[in-house]
N, C-alpha and C. Protein backbone atom coordinates (compact mmCIF):
# COMPACT_ATOMS: atom_id res chain seq x y z
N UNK A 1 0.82 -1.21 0.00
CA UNK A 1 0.00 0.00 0.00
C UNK A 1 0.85 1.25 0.00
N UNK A 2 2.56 1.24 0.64
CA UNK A 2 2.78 2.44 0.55
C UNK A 2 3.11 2.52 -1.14
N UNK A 3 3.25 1.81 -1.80
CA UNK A 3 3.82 2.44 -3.23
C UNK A 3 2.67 3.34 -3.74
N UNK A 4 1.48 3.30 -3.28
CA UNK A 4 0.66 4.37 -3.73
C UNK A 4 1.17 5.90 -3.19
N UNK A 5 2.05 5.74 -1.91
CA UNK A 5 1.80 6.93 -1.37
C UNK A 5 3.18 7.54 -2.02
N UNK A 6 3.05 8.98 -2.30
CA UNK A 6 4.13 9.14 -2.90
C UNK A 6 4.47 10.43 -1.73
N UNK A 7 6.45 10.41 -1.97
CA UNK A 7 6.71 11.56 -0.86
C UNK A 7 7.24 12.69 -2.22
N UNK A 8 6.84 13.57 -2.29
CA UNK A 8 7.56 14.76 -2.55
C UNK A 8 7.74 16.03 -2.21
N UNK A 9 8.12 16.97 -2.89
CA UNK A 9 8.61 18.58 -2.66
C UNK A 9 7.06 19.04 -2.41
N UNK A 10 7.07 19.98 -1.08
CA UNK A 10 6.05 20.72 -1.36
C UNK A 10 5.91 21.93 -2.01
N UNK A 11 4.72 22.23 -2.38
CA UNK A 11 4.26 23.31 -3.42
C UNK A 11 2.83 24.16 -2.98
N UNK A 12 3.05 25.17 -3.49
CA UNK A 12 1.90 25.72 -3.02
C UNK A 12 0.56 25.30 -2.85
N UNK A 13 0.02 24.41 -4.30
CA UNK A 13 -0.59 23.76 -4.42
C UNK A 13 -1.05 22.84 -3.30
N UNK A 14 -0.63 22.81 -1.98
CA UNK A 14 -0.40 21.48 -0.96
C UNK A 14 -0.71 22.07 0.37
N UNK A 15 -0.42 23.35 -0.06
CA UNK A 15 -0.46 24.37 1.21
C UNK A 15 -1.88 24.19 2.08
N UNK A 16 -3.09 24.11 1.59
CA UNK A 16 -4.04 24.08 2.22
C UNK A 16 -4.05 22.51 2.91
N UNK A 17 -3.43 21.43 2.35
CA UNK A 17 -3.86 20.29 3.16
C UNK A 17 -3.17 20.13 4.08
N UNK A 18 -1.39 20.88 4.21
CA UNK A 18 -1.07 20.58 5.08
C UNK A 18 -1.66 20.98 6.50
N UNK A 19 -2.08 22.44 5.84
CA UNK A 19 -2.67 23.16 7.19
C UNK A 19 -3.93 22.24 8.16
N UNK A 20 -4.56 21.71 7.07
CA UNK A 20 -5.89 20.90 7.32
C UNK A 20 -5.05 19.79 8.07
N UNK A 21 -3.94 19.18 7.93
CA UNK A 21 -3.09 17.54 8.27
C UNK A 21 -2.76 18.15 9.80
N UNK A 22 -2.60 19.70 10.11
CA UNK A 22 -2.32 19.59 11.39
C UNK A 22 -3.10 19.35 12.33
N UNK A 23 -4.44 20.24 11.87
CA UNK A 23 -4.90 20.14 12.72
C UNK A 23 -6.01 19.04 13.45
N UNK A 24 -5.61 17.96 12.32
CA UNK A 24 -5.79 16.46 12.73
C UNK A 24 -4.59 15.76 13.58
N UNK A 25 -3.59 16.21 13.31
CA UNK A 25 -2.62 15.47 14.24
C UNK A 25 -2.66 16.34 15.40
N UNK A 26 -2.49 17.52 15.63
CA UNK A 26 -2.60 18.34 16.91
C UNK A 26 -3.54 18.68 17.64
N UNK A 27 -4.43 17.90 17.37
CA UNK A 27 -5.68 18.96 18.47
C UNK A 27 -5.21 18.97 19.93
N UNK A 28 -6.84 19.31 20.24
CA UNK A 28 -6.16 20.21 21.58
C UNK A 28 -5.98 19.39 22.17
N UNK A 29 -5.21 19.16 24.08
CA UNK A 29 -4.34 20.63 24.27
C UNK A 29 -3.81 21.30 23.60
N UNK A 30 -2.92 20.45 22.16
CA UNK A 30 -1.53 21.25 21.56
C UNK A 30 -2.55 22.52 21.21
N UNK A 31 -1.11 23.54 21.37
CA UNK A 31 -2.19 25.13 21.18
C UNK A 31 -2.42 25.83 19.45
N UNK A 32 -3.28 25.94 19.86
CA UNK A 32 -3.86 26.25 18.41
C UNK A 32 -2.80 27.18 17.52
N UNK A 33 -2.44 28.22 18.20
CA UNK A 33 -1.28 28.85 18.14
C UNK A 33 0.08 28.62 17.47
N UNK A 34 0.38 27.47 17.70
CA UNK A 34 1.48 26.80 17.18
C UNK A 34 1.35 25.76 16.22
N UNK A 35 0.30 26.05 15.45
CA UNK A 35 -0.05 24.98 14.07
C UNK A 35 0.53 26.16 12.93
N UNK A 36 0.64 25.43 11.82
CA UNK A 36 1.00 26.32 10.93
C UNK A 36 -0.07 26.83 10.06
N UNK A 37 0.20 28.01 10.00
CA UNK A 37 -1.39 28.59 8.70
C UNK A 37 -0.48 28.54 7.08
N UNK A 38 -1.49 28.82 6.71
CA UNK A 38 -1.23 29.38 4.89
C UNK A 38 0.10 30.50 4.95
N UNK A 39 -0.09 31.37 5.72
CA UNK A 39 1.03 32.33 5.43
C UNK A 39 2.66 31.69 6.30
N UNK A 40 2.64 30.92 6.80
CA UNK A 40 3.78 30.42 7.08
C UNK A 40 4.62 29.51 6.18
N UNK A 41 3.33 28.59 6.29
CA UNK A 41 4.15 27.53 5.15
C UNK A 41 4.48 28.25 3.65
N UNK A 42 3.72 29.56 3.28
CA UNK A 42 4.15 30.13 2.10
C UNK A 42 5.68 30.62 2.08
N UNK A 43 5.56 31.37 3.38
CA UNK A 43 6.88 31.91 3.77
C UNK A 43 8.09 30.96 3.24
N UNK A 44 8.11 29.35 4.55
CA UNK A 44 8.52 28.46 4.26
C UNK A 44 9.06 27.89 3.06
N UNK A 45 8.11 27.77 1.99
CA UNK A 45 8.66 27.89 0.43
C UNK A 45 9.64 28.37 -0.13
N UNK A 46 9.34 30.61 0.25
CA UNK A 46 9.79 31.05 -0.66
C UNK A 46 11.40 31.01 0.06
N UNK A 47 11.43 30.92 1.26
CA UNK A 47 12.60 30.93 1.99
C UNK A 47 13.62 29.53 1.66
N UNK A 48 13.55 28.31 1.54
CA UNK A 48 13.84 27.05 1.95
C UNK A 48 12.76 26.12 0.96
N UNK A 49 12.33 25.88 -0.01
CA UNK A 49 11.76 25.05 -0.74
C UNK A 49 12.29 23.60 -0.55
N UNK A 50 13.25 23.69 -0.68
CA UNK A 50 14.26 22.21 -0.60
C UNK A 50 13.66 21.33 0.54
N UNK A 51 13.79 22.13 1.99
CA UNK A 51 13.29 21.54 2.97
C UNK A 51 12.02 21.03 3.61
N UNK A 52 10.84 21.18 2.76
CA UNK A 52 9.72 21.37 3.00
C UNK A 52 8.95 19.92 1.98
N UNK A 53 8.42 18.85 2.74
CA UNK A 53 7.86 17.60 1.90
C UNK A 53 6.59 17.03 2.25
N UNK A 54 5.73 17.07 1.38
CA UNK A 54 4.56 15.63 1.71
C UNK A 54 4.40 14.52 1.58
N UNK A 55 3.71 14.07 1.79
CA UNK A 55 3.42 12.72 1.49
C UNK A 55 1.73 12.36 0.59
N UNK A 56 1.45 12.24 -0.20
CA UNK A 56 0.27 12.34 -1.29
C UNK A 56 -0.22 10.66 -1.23
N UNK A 57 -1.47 10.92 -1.04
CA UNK A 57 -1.89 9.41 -1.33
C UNK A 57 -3.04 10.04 -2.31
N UNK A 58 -3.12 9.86 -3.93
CA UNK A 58 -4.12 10.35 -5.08
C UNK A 58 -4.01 11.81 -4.65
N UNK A 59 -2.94 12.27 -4.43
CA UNK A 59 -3.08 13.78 -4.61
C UNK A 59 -3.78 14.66 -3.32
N UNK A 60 -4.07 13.83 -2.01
CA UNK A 60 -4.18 14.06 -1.36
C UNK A 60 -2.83 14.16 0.49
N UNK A 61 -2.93 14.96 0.51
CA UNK A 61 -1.87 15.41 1.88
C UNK A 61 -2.01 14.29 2.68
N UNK A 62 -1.28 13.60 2.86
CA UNK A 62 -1.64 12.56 4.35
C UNK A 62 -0.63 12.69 5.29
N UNK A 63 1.01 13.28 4.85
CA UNK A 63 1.75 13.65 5.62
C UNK A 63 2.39 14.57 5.43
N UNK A 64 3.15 15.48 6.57
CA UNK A 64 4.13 16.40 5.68
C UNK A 64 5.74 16.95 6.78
N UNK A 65 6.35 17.40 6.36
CA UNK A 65 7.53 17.95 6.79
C UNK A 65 8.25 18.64 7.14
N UNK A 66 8.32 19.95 7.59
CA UNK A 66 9.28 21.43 7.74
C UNK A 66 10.54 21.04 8.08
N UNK A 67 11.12 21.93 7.47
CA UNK A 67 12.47 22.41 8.02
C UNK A 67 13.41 23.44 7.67
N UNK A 68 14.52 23.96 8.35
CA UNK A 68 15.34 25.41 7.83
C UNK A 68 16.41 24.67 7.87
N UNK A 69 17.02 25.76 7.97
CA UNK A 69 18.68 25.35 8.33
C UNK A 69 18.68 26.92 9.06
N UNK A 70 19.58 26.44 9.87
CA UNK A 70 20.53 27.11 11.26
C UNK A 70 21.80 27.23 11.38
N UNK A 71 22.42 28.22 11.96
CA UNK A 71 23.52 28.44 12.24
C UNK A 71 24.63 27.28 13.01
N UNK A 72 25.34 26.66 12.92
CA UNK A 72 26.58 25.73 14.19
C UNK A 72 26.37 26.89 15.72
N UNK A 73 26.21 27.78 15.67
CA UNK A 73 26.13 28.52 17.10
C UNK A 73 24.99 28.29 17.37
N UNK A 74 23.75 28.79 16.76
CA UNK A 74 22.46 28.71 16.88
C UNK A 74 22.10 27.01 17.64
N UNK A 75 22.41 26.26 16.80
CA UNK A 75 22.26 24.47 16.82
C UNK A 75 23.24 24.81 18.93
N UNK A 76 24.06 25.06 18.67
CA UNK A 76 24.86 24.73 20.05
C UNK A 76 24.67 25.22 21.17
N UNK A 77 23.72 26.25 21.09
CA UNK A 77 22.59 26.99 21.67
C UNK A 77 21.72 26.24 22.88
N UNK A 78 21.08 25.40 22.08
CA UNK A 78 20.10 24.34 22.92
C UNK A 78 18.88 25.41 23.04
N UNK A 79 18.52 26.42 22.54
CA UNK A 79 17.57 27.22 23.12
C UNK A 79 16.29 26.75 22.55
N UNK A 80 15.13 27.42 23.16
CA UNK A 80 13.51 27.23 22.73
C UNK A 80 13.63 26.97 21.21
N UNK A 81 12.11 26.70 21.40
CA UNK A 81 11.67 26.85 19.37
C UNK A 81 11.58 28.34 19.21
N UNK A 82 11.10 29.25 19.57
CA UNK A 82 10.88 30.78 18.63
C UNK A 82 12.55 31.21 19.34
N UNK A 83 13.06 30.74 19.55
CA UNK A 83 15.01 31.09 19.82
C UNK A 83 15.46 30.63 18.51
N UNK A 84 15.20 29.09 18.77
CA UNK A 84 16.19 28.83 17.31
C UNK A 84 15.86 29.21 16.23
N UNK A 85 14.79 28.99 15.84
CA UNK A 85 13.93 29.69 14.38
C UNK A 85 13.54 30.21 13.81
N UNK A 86 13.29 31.58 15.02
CA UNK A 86 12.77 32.63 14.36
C UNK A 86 11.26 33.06 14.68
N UNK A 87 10.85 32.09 15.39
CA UNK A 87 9.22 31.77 15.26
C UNK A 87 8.68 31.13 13.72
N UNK A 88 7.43 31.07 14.01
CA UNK A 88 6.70 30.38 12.70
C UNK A 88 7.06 31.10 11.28
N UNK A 89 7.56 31.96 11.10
CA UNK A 89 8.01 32.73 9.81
C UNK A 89 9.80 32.42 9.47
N UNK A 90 10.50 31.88 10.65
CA UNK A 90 11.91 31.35 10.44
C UNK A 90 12.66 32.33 9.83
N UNK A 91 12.63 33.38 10.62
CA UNK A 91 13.16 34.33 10.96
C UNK A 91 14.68 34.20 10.89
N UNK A 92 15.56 32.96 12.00
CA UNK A 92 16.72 32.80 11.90
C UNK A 92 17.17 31.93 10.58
N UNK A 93 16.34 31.57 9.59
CA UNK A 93 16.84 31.16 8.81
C UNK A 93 18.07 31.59 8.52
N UNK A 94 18.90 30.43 8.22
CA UNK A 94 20.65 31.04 7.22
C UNK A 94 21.14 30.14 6.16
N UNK A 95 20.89 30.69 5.11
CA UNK A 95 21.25 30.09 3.37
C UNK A 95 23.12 29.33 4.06
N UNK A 96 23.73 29.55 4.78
CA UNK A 96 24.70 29.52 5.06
C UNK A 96 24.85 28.27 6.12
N UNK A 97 23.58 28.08 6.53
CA UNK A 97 23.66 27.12 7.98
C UNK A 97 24.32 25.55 7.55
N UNK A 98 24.37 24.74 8.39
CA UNK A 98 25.37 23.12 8.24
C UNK A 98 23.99 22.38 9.01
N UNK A 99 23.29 22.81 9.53
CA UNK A 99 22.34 22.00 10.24
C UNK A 99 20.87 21.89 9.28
N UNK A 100 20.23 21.10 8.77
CA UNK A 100 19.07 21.00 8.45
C UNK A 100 18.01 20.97 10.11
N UNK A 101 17.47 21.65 10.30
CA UNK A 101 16.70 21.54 11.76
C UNK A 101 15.20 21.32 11.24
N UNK A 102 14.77 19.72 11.41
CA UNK A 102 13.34 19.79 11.51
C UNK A 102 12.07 20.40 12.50
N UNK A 103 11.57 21.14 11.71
CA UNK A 103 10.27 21.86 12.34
C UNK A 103 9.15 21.01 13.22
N UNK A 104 9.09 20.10 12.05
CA UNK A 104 7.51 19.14 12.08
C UNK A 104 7.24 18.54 11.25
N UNK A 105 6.97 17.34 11.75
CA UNK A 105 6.95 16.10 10.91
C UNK A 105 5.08 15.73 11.39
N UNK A 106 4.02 15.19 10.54
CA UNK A 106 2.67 15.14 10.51
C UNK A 106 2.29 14.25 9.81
N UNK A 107 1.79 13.13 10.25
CA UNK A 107 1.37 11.88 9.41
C UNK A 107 -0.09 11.92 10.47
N UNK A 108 -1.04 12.06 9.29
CA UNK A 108 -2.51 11.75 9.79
C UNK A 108 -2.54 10.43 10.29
N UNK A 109 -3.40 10.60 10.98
CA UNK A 109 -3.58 9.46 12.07
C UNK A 109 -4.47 8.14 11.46
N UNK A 110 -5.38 8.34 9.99
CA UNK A 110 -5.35 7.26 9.54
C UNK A 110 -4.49 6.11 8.82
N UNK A 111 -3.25 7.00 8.47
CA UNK A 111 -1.94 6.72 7.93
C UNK A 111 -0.87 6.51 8.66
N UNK A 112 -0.80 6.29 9.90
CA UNK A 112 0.09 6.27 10.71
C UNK A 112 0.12 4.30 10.72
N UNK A 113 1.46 4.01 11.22
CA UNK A 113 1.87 2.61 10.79
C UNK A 113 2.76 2.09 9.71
N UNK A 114 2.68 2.71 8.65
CA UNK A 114 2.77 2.60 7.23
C UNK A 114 4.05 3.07 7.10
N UNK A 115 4.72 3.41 7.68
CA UNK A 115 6.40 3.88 7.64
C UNK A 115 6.50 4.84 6.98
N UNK A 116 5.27 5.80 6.57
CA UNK A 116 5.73 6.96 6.07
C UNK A 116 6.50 8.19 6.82
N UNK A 117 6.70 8.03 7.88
CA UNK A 117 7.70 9.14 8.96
C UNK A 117 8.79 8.70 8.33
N UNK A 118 9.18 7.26 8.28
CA UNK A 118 10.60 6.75 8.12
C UNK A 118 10.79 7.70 6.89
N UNK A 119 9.97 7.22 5.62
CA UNK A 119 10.48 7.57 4.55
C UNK A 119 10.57 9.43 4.25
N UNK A 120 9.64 9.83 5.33
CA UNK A 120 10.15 11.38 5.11
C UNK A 120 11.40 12.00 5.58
N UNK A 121 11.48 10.87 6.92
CA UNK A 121 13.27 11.14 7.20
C UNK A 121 14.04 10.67 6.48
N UNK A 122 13.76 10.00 5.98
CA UNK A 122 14.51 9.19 4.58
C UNK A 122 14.81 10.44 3.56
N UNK A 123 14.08 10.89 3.29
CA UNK A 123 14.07 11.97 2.69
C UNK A 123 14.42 13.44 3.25
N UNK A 124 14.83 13.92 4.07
CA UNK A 124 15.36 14.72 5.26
C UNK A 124 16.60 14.05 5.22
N UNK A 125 17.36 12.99 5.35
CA UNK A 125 18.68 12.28 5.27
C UNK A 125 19.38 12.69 4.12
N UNK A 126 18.58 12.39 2.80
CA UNK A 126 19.35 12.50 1.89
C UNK A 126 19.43 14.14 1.28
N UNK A 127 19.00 15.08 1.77
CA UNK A 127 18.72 16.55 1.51
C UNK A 127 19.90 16.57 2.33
N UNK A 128 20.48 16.51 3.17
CA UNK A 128 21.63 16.92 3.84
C UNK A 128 22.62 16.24 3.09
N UNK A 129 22.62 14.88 2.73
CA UNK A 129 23.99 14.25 1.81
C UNK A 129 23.78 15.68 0.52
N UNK A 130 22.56 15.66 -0.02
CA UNK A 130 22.54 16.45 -1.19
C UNK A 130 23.46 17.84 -0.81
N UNK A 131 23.32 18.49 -0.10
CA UNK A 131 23.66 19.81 0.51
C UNK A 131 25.07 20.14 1.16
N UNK A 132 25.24 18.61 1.36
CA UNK A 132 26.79 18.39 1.95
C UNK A 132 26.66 19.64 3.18
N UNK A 133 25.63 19.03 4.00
CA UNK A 133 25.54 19.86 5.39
C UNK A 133 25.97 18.50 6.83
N UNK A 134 26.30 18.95 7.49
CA UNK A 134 27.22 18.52 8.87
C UNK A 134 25.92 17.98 9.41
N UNK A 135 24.71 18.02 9.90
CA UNK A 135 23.59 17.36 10.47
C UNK A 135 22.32 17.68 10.12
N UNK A 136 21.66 16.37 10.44
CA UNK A 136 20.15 16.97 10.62
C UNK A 136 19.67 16.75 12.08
N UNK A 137 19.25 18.07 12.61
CA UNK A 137 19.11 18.23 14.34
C UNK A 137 17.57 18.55 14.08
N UNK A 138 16.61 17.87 15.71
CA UNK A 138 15.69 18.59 15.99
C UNK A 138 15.68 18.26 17.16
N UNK A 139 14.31 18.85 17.79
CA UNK A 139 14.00 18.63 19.50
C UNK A 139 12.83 18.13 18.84
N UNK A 140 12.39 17.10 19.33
CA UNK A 140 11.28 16.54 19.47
C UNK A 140 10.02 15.86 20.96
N UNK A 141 9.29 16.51 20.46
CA UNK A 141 8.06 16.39 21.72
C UNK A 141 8.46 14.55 22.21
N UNK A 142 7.69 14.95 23.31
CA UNK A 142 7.99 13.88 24.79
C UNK A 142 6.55 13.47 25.24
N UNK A 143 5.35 13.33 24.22
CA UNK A 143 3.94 13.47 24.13
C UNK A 143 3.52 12.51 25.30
N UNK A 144 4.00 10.90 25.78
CA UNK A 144 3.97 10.84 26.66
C UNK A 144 4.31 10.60 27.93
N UNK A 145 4.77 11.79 28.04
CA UNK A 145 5.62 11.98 29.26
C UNK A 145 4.99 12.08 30.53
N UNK A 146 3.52 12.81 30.48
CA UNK A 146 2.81 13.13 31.48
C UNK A 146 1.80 11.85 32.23
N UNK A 147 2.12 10.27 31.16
CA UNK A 147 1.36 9.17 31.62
C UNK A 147 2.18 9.09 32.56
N UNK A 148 3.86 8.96 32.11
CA UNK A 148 4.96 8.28 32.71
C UNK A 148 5.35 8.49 33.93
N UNK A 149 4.94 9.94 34.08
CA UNK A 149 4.91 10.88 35.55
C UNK A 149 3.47 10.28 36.30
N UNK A 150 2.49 10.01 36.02
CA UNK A 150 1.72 9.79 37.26
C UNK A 150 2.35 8.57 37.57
N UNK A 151 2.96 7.34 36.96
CA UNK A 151 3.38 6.15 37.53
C UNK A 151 4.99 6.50 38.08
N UNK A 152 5.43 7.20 38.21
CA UNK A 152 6.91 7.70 38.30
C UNK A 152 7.00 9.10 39.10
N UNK A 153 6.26 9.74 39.46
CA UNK A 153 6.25 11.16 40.13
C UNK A 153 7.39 11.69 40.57
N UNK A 154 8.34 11.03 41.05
CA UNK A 154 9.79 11.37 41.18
C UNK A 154 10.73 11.43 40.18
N UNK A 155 10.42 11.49 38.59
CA UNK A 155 10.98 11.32 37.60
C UNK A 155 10.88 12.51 37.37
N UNK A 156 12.07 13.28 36.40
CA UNK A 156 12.57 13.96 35.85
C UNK A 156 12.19 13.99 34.33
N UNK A 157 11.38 15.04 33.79
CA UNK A 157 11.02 14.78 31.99
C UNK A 157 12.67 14.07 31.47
N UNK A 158 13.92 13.98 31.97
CA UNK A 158 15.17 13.88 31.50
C UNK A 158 15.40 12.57 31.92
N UNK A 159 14.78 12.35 33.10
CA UNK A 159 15.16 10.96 33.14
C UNK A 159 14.28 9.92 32.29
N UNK A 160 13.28 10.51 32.27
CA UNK A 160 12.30 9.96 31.21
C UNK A 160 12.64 9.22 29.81
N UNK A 161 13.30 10.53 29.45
CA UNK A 161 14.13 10.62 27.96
C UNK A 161 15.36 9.61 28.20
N UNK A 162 16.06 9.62 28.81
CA UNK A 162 17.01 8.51 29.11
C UNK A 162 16.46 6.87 29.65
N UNK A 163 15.29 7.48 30.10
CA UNK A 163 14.78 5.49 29.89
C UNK A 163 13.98 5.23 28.72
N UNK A 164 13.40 5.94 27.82
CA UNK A 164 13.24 5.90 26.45
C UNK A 164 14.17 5.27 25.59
N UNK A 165 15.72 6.04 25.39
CA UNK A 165 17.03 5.62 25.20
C UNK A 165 17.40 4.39 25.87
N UNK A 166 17.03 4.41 26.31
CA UNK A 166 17.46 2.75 27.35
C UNK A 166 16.39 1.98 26.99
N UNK A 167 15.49 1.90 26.45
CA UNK A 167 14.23 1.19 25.71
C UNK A 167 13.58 0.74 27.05
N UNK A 168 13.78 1.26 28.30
CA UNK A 168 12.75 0.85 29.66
C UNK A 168 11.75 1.81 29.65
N UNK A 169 11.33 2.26 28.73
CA UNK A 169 10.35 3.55 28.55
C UNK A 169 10.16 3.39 26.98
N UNK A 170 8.68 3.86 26.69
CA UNK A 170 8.62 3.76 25.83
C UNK A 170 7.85 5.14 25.50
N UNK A 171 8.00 6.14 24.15
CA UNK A 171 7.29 7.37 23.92
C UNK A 171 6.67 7.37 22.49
N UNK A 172 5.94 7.87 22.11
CA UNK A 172 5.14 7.70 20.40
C UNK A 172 6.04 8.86 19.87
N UNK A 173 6.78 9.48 20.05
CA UNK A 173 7.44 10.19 19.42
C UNK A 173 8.99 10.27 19.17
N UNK A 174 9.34 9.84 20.57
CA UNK A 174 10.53 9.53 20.85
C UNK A 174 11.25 8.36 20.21
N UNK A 175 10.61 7.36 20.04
CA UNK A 175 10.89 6.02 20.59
C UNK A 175 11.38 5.46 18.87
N UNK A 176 10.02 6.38 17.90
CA UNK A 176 10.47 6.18 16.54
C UNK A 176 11.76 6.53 15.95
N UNK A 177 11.81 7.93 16.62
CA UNK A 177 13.22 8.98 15.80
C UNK A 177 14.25 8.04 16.12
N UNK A 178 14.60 7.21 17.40
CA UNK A 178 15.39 6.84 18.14
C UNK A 178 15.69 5.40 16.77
N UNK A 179 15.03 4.43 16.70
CA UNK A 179 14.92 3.69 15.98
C UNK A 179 15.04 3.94 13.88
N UNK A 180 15.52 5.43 13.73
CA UNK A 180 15.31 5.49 12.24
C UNK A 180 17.17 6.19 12.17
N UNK A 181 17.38 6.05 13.95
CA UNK A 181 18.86 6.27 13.61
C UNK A 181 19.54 8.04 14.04
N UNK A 182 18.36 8.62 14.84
CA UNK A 182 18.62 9.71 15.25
C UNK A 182 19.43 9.52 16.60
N UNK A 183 20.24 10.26 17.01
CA UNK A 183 21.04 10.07 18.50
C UNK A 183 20.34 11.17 19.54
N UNK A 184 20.72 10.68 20.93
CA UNK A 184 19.92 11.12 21.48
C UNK A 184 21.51 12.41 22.05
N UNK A 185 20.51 13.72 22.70
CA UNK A 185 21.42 14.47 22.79
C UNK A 185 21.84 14.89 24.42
N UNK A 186 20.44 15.92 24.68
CA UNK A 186 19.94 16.13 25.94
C UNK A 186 18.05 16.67 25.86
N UNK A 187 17.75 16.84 27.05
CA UNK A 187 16.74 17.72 27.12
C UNK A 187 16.51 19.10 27.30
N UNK A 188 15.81 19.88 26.02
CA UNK A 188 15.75 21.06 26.17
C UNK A 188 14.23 21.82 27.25
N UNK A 189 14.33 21.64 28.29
CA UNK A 189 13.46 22.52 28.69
C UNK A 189 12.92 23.82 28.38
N UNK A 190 11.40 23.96 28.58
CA UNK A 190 11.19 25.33 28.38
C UNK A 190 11.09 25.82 26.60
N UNK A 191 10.99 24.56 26.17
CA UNK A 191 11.12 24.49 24.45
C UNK A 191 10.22 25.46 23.97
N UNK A 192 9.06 24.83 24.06
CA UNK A 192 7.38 25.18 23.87
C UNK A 192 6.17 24.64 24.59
N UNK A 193 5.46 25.80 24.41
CA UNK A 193 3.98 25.14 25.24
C UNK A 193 3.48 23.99 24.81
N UNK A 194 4.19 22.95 25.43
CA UNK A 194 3.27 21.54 25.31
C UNK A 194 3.12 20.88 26.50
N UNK A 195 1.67 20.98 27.62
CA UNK A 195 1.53 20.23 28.25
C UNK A 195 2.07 18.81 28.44
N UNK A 196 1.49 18.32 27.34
CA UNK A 196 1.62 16.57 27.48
C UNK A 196 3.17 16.41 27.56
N UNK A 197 4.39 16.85 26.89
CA UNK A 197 5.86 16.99 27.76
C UNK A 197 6.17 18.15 28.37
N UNK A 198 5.50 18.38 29.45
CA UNK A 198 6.21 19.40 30.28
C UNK A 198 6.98 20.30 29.62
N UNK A 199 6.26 20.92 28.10
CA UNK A 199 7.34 22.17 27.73
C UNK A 199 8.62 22.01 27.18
N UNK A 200 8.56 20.29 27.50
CA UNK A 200 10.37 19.84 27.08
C UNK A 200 10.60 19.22 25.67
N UNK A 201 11.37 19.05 25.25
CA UNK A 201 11.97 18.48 24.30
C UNK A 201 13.18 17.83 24.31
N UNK A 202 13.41 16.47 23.52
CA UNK A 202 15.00 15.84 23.61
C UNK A 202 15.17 16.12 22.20
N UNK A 203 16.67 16.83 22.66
CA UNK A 203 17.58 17.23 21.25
C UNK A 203 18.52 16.02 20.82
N UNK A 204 17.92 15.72 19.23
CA UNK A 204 18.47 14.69 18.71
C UNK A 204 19.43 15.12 17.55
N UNK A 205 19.88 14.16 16.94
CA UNK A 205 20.73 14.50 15.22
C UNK A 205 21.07 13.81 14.66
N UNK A 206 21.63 13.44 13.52
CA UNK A 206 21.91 12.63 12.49
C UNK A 206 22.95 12.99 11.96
N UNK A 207 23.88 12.30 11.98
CA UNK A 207 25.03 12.72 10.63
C UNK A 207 25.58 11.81 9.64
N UNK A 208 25.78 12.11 8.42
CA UNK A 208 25.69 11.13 7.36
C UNK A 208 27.33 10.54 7.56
C-alpha cells in the first residue's frame, strides 16, 4: 500500500492540506497557536523550498515535513523553538547554515503505521547528503511523558528521555526517531507550550 503513497517537494498547491493535516494530528491541548497557517508555510517555500515535503496518497496530503537550516552557534545553543527559528516565519533562517533543523513532521492518524515518517526522514537524510551539510538536528516532543509521571512522580522529563534511550520507557514520538537512527542528545526545557511533555523536548541529530 505504501507504493501508492508518494513523498515529494512541497508546493503551493499542498499548502491548504497541510494546514488541514495539522490540525488532525494536533488537536487540543496542543495550542492552536502553534499549528501552521497558509502564510507560514508560504513563507517556508519562498525561503527554503528544498526543505519542505509531503506525502500524497491520489493527490491528497496525508503527511508532511518542515524544516530550515541554522547556524553551528544557533544548533549549540540548545535554546527554545521561537530562539532557534525565528518563530513560525523562520526568521533565523541562514542560506549559510550546516544543520538542516526539523520543524515538524505530521502523518494523519489514519496513515500512521505505514512507515511513512521513516520515509520522510529518509528523505530529510538525503537533503543533507545532497547539501553536503554537517547534520540533521531537531528537539522533538515527549507526548507521553505526562502518563509516565503519574506512575513515576519522582521522575525527571530527563530521566524519562534517558529510559526511552534505554528502551525501559517507551514514547510515540521519541521512541520512533530513536529507531530510524537519530542520537539522542539532551533535554531542552522550556522548548514550547506543550503540556503533554512538560514544555520539554530531547535534542536529537543525524550525521551522514
Amino acid at each position: 500500500m505504501n507504493a501508492e503513497i508518494r513523498i515529494e517537494s512541497m508546493t503551493t498547491e499542498y499548502i491548504a492540506g497541510a494546514v488541514a493535516l495539522q490540525r488532525a494530528c494536533f488537536p487540543a491541548p496542543f495550542p492552536e497557536d502553534q499549528l501552521w497557517n497558509q502564510d507560514h508555510l508560504t513563507r517556508h517555500l519562498e525561503i527554503f523550498s528544498q526543505g519542505q515535503f509531503v506525502a500524497l496518497d491520489q493527490g491528497h496530503v496525508v503527511a508532511s515535513a518542515s524544516a530550515t537550516l541554522i547556524s553551528e552557534a544557533n544548533w549549540q545553543s540548545h535554546r527554545s523553538w521561537n530562539e532557534t527559528v525565528g518563530g513560525p516565519f523562520l526568521e533565523n533562517f541562514d542560506a549559510t547554515g550546516q544543520t538542516l533543523y526539523g520543524l515538524d513532521i505530521s502523518v494523519h492518524p489514519d496513515y500512521r503505521g505505514r512507515g511513512i515518517g521513516k520515509r520522510l526522514y529518509r528523505a530529510r537524510f538525503d537533503l543533507v547528503r545532497t547539501l553536503g551539510l554537517t547534520r540533521y538536528g531537531t528537539a522533538c516532543r515527549l507526548p507521553d511523558f505526562r502518563n509516565f509521571q503519574t506512575k513515576f512522580p519522582e521522575k525527571t522529563v530527563a530521566d524519562y528521555a534517558e529510559d526511552v534511550v534505554r528502551g525501559s520507557a517507551t514514547d510515540r514520538t521519541l521512541s520512533p526517531l530513536l529507531k530510524y537512527g537519530l542520537v539522542y542528545n539532551t533535554v531542552i526545557n522550556d522548548y514550547m507550550e506543550d503540556y503533554e511533555s512538560a514544555n520539554a523536548a530531547a535534542l536529537l541529530e543525524w550525521k551522514p
